[in-house]
PDB file of N, CA and C in Angstrom:
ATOM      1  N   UNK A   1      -5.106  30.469  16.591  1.00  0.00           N
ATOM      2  CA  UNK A   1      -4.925  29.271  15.790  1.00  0.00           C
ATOM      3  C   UNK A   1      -4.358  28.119  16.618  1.00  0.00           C
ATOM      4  N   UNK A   2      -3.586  28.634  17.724  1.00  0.00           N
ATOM      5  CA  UNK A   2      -2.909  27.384  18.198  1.00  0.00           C
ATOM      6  C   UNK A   2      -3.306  27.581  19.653  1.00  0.00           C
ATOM      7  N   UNK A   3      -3.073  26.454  20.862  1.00  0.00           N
ATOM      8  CA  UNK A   3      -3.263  27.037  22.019  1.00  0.00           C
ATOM      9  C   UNK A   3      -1.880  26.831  22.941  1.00  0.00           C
ATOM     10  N   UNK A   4      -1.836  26.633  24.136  1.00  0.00           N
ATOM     11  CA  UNK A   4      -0.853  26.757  24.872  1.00  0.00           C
ATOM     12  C   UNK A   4      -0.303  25.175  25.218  1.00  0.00           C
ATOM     13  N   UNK A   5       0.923  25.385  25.509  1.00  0.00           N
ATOM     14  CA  UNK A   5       1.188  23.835  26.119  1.00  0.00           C
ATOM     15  C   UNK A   5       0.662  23.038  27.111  1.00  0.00           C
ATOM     16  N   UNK A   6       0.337  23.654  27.864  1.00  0.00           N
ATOM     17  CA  UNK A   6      -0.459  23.106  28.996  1.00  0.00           C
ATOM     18  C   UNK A   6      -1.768  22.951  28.077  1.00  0.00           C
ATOM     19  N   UNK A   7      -2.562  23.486  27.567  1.00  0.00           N
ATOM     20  CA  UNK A   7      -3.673  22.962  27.489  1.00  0.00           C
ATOM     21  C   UNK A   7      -3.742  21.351  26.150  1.00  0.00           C
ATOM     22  N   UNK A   8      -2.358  21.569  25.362  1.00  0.00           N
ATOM     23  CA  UNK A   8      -2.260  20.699  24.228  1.00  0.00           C
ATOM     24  C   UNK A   8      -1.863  19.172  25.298  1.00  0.00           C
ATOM     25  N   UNK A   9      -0.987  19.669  26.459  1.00  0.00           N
ATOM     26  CA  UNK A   9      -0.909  18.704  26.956  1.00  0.00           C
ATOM     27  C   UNK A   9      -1.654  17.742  27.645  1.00  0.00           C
ATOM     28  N   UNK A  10      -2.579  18.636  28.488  1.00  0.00           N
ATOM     29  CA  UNK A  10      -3.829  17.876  28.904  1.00  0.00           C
ATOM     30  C   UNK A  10      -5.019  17.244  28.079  1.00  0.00           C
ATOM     31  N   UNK A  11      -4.729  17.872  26.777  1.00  0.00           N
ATOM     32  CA  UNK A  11      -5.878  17.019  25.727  1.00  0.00           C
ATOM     33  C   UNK A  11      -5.138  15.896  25.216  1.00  0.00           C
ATOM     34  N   UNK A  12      -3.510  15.576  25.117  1.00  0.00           N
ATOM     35  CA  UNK A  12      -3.144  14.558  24.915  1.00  0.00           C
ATOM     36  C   UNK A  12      -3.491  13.530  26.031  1.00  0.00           C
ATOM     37  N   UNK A  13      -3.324  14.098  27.358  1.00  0.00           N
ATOM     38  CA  UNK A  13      -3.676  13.138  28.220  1.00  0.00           C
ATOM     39  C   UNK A  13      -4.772  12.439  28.295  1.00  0.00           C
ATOM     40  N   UNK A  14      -5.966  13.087  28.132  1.00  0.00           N
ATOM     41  CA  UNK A  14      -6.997  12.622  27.492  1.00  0.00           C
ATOM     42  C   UNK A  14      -7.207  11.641  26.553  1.00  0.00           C
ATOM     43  N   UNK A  15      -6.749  12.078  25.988  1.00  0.00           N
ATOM     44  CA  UNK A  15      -6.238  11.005  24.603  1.00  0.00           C
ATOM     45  C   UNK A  15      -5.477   9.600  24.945  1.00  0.00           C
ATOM     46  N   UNK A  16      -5.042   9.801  25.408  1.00  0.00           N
ATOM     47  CA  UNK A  16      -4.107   8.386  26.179  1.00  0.00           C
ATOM     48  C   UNK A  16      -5.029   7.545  26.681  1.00  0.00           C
ATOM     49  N   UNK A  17      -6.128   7.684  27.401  1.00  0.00           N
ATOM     50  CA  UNK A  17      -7.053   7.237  28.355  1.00  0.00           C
ATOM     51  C   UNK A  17      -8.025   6.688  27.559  1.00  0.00           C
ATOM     52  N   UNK A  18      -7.954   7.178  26.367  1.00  0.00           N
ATOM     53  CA  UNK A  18      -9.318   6.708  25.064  1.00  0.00           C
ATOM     54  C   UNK A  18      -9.026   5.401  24.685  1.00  0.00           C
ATOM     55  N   UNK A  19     -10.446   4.819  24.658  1.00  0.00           N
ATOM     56  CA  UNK A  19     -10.758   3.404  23.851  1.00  0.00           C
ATOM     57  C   UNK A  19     -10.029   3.935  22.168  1.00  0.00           C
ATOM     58  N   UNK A  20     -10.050   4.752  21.820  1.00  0.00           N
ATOM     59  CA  UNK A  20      -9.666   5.146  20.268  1.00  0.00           C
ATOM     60  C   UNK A  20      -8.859   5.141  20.345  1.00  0.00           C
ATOM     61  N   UNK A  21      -7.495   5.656  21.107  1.00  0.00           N
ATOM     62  CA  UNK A  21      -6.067   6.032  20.711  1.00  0.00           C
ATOM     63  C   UNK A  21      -5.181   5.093  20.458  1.00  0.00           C
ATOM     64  N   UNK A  22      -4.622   5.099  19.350  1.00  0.00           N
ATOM     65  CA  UNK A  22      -4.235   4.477  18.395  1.00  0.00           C
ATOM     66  C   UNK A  22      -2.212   4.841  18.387  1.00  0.00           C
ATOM     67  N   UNK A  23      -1.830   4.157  17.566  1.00  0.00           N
ATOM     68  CA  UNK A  23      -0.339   4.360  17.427  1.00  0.00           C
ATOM     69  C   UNK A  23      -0.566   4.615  15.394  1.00  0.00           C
ATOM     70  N   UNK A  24       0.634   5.168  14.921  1.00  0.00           N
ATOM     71  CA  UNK A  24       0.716   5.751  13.396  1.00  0.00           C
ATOM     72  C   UNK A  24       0.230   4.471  12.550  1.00  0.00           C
ATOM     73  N   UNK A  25       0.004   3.752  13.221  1.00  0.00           N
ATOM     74  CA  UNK A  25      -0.115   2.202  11.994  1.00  0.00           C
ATOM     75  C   UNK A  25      -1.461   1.713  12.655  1.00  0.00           C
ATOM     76  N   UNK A  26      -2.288   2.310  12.956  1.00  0.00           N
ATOM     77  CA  UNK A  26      -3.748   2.656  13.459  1.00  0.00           C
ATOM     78  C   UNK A  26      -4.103   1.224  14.491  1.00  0.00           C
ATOM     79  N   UNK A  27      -2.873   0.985  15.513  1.00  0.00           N
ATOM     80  CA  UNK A  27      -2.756  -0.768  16.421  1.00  0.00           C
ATOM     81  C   UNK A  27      -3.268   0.223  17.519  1.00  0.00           C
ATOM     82  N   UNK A  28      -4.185  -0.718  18.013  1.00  0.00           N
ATOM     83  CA  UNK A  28      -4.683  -0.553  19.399  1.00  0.00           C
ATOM     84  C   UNK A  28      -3.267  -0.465  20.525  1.00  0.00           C
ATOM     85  N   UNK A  29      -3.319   0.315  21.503  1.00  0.00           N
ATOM     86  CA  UNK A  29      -2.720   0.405  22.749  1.00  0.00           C
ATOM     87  C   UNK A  29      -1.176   0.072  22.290  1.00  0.00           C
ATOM     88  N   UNK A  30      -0.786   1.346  21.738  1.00  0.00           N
ATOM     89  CA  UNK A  30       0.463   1.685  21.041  1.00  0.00           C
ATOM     90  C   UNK A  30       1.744   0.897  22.255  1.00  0.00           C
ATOM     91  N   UNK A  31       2.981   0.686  22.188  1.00  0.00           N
ATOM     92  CA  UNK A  31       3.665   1.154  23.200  1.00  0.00           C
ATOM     93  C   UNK A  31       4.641   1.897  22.583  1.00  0.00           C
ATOM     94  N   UNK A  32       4.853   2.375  20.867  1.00  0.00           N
ATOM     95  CA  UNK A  32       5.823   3.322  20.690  1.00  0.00           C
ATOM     96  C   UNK A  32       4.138   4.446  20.376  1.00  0.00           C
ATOM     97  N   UNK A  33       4.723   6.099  21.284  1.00  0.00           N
ATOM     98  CA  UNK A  33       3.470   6.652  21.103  1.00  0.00           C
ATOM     99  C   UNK A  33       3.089   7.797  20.201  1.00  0.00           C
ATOM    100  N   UNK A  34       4.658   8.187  19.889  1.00  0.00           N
ATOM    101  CA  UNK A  34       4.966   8.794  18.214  1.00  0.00           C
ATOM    102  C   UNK A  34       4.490   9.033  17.458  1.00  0.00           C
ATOM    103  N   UNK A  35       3.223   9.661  16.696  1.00  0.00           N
ATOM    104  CA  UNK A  35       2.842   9.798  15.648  1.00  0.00           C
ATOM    105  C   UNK A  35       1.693   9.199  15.689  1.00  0.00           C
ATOM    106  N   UNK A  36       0.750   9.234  17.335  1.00  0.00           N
ATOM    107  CA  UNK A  36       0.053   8.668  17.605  1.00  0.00           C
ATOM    108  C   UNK A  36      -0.879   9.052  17.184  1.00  0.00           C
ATOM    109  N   UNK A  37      -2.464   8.300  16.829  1.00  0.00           N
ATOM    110  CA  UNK A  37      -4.123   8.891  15.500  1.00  0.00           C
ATOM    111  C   UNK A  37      -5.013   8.312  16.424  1.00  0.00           C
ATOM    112  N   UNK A  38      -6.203   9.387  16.644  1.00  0.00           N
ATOM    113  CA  UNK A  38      -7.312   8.851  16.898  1.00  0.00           C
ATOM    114  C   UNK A  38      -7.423   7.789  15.928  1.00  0.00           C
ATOM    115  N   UNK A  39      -9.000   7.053  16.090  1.00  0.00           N
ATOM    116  CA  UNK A  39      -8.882   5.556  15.952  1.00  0.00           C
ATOM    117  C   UNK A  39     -10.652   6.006  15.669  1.00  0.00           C
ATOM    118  N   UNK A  40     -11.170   7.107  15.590  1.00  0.00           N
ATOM    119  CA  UNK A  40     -12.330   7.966  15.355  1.00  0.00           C
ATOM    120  C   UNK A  40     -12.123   8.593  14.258  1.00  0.00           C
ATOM    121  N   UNK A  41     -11.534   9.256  14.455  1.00  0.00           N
ATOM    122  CA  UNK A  41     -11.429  10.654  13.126  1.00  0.00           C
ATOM    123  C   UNK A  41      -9.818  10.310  12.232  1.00  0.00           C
ATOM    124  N   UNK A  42      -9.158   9.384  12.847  1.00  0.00           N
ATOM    125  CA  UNK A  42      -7.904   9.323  12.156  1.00  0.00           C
ATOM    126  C   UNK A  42      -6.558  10.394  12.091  1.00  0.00           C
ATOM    127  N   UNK A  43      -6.729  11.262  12.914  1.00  0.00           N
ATOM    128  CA  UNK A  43      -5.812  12.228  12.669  1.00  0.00           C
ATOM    129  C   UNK A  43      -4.895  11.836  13.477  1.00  0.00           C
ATOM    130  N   UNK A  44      -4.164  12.967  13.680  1.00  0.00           N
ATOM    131  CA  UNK A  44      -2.525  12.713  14.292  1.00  0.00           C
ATOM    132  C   UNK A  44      -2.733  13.522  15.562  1.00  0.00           C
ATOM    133  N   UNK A  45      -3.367  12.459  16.596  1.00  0.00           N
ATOM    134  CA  UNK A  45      -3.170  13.636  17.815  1.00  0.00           C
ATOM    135  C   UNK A  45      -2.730  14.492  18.295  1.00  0.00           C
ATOM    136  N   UNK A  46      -1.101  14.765  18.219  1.00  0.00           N
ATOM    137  CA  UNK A  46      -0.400  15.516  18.793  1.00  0.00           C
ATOM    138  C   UNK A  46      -0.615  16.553  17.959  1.00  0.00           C
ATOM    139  N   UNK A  47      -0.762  16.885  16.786  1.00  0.00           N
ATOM    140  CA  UNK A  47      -0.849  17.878  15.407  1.00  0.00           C
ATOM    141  C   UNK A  47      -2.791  18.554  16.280  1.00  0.00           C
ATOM    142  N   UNK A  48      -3.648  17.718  15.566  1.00  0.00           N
ATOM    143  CA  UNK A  48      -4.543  18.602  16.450  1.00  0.00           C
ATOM    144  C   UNK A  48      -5.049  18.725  17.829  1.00  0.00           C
ATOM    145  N   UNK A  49      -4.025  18.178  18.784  1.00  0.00           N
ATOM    146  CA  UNK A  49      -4.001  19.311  19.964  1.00  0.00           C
ATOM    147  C   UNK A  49      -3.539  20.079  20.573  1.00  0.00           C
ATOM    148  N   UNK A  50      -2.634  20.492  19.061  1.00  0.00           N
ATOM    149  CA  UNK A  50      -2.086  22.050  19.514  1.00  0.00           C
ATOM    150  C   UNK A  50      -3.283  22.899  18.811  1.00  0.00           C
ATOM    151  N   UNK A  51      -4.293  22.581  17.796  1.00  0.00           N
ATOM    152  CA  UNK A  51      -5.215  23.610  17.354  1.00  0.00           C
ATOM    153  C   UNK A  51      -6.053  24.358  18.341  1.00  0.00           C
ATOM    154  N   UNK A  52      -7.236  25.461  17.918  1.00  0.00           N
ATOM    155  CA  UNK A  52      -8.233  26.351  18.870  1.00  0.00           C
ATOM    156  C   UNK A  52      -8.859  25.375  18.304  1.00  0.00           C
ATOM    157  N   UNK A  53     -10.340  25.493  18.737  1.00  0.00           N
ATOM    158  CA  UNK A  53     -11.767  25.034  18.174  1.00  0.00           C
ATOM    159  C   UNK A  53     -11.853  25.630  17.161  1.00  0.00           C
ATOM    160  N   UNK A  54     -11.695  27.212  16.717  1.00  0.00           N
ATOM    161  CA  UNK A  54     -12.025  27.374  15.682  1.00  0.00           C
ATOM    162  C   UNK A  54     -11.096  27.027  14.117  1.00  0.00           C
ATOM    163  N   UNK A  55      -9.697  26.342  14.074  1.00  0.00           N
ATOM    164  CA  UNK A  55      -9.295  26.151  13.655  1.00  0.00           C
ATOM    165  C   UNK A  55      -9.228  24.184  13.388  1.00  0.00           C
ATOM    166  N   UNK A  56     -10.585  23.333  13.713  1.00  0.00           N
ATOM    167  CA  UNK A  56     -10.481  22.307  13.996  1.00  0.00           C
ATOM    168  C   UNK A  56     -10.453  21.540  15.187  1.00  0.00           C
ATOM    169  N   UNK A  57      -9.699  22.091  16.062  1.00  0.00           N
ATOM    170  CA  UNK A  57      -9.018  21.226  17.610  1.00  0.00           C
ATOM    171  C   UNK A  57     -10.213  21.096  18.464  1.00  0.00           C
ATOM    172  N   UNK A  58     -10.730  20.055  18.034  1.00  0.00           N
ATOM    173  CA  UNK A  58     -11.513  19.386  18.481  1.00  0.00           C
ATOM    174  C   UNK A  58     -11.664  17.670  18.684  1.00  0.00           C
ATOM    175  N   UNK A  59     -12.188  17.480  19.509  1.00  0.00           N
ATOM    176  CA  UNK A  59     -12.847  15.777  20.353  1.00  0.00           C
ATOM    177  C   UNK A  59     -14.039  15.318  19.239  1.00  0.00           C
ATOM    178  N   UNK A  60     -13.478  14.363  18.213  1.00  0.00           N
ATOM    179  CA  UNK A  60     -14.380  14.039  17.612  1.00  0.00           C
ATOM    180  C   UNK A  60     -15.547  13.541  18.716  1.00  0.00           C
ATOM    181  N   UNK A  61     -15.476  13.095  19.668  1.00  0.00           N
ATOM    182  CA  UNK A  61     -16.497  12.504  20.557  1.00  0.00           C
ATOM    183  C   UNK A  61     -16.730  13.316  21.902  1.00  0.00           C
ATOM    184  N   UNK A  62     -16.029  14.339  21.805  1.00  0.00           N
ATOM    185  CA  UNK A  62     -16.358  15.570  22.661  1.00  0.00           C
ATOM    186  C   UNK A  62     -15.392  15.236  24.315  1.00  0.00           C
ATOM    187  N   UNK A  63     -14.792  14.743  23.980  1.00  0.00           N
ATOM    188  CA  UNK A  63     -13.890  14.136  25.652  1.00  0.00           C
ATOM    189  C   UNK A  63     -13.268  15.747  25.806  1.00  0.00           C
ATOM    190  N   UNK A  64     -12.761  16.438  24.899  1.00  0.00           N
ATOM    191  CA  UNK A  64     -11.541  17.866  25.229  1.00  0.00           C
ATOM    192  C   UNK A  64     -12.704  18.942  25.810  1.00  0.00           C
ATOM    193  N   UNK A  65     -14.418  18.529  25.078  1.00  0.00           N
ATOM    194  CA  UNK A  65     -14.870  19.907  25.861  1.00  0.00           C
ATOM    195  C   UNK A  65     -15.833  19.628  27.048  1.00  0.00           C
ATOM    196  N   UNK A  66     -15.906  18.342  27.339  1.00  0.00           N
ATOM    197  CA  UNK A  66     -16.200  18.019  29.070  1.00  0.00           C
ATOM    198  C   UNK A  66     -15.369  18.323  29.774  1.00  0.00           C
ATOM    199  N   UNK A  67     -13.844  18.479  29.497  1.00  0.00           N
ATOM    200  CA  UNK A  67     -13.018  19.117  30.255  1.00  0.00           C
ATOM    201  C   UNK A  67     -12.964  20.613  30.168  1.00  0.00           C
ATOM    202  N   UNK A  68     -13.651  21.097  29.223  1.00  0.00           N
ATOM    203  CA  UNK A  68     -13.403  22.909  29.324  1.00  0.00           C
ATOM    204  C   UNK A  68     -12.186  23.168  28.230  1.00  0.00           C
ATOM    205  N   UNK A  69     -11.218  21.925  27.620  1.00  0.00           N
ATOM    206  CA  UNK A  69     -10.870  22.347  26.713  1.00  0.00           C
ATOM    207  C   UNK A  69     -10.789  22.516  25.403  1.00  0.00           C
TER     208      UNK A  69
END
């Protein structure tokens, strides 16, 4: 259901780097990064990238599985 820190961490990093990533009040190029939402699917990044694939944890636009995660 969940995966490891290292791998939740490197899909946040990912996430950082996205035209989508968003701050909790859905503003482009956050600088508080807290409760930070795709800007695609709307969710709460940090929440699904601790998920597996089969539980959701997924790249609405596929960036986590060009990396293998």
């Amino acid at each position: 259901m969940f995966v490891d820190k290292k791998i939740k961490d490197a899909r946040i990093s990912i996430c950082k780097k996205c035209d989508f990533y968003r701050n909790f009040l859905m503003l482009r190029k956050p600088i508080i990064t807290t409760g930070s939402r795709c800007g695609k699917c709307s969710c709460f990044i940090d929440a699904k990238a601790k998920l597996s694939t089969e539980w959701f944890g997924k790249c609405p636009i596929g960036k986590w599985e060009e990396k293998g995660l």
